[in-house]
Protein backbone atom coordinates (compact mmCIF):
# COMPACT_ATOMS: atom_id res chain seq x y z
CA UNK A 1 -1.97 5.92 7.34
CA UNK A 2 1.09 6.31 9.35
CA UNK A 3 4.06 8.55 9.59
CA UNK A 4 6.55 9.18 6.77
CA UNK A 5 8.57 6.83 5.94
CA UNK A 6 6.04 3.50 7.08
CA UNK A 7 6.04 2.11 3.91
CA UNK A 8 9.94 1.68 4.11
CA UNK A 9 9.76 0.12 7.23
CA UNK A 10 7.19 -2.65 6.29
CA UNK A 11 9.54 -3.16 3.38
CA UNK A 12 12.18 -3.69 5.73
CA UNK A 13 10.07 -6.06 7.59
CA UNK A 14 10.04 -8.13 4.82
CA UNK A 15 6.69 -6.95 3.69
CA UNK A 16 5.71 -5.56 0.02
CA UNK A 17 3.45 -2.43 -0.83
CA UNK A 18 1.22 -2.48 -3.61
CA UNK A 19 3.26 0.30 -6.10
CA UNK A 20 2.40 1.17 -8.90
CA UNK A 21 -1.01 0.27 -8.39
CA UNK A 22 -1.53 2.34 -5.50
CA UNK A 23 0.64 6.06 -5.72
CA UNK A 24 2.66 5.47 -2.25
CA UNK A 25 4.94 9.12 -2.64
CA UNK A 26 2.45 10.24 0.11
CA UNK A 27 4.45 8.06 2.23
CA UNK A 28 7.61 10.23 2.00
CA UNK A 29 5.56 13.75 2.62
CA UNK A 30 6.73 15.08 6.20
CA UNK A 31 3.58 17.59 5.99
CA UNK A 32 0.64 16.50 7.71
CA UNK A 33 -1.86 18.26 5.38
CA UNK A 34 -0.14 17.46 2.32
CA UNK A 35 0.36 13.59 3.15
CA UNK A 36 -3.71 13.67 3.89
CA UNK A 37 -4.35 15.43 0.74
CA UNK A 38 -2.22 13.09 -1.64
CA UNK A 39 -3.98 9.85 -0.15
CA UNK A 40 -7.46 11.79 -0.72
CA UNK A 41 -6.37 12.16 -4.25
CA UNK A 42 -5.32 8.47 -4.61
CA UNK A 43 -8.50 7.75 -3.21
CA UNK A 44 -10.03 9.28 -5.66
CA UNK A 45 -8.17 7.77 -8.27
CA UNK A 46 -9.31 4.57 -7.05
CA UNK A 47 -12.91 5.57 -6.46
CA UNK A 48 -12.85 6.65 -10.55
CA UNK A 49 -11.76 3.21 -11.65
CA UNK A 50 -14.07 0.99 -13.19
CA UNK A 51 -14.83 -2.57 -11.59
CA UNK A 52 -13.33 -4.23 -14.64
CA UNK A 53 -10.32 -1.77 -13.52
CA UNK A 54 -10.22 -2.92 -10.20
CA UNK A 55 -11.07 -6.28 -11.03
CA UNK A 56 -7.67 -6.36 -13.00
CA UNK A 57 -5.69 -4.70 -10.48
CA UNK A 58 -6.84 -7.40 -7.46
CA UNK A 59 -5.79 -10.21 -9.86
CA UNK A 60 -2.36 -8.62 -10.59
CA UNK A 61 -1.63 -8.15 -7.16
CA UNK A 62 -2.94 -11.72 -5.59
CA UNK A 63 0.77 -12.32 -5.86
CA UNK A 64 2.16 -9.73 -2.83
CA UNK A 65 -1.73 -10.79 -1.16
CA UNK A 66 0.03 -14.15 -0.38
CA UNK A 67 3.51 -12.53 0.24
CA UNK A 68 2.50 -10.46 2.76
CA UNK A 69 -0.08 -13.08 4.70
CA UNK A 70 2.86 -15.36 4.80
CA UNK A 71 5.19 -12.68 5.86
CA UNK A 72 2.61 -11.66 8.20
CA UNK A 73 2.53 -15.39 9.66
CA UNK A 74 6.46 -15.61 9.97
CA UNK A 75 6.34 -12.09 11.66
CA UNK A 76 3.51 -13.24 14.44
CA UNK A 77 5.12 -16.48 15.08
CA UNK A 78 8.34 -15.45 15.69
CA UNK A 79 6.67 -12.89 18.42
């Protein structure tokens, strides 16, 4: 968790977030309270899931996985 408006940045960054798997509006709540509450839900949501669920979801997002590590790579190399 960060501050509002984190997710934007990483996409900025060159990064990719893992919507609409994962709910990310939390990330544009200003309210400290609220933005803990909303990720508590999604954790929830997540905790509900089934393995076969979550099973599905990893494969589907393997994809932005390797995005990101070789984003992540560029990003620490260039440092």
């Amino acid at each position: 968790m960060s501050g509002p408006g984190s997710l934007e940045k990483l996409h900025q960054l060159g990064f990719k977030t893992f919507s609409p798997w994962i709910n990310e509006t939390y990330d544009l709540e200003p309210n400290v309270y609220l933005r803990l509450e909303a990720i508590k839900q999604e954790i929830d949501r997540l905790a509900s899931m089934s393995l076969d669920q979550l099973l599905t979801m990893h494969t589907e997002m393997l994809q932005i996985f390797e995005h990101n590590r070789v984003e992540y790579e560029k990003y620490i190399n260039s440092r």
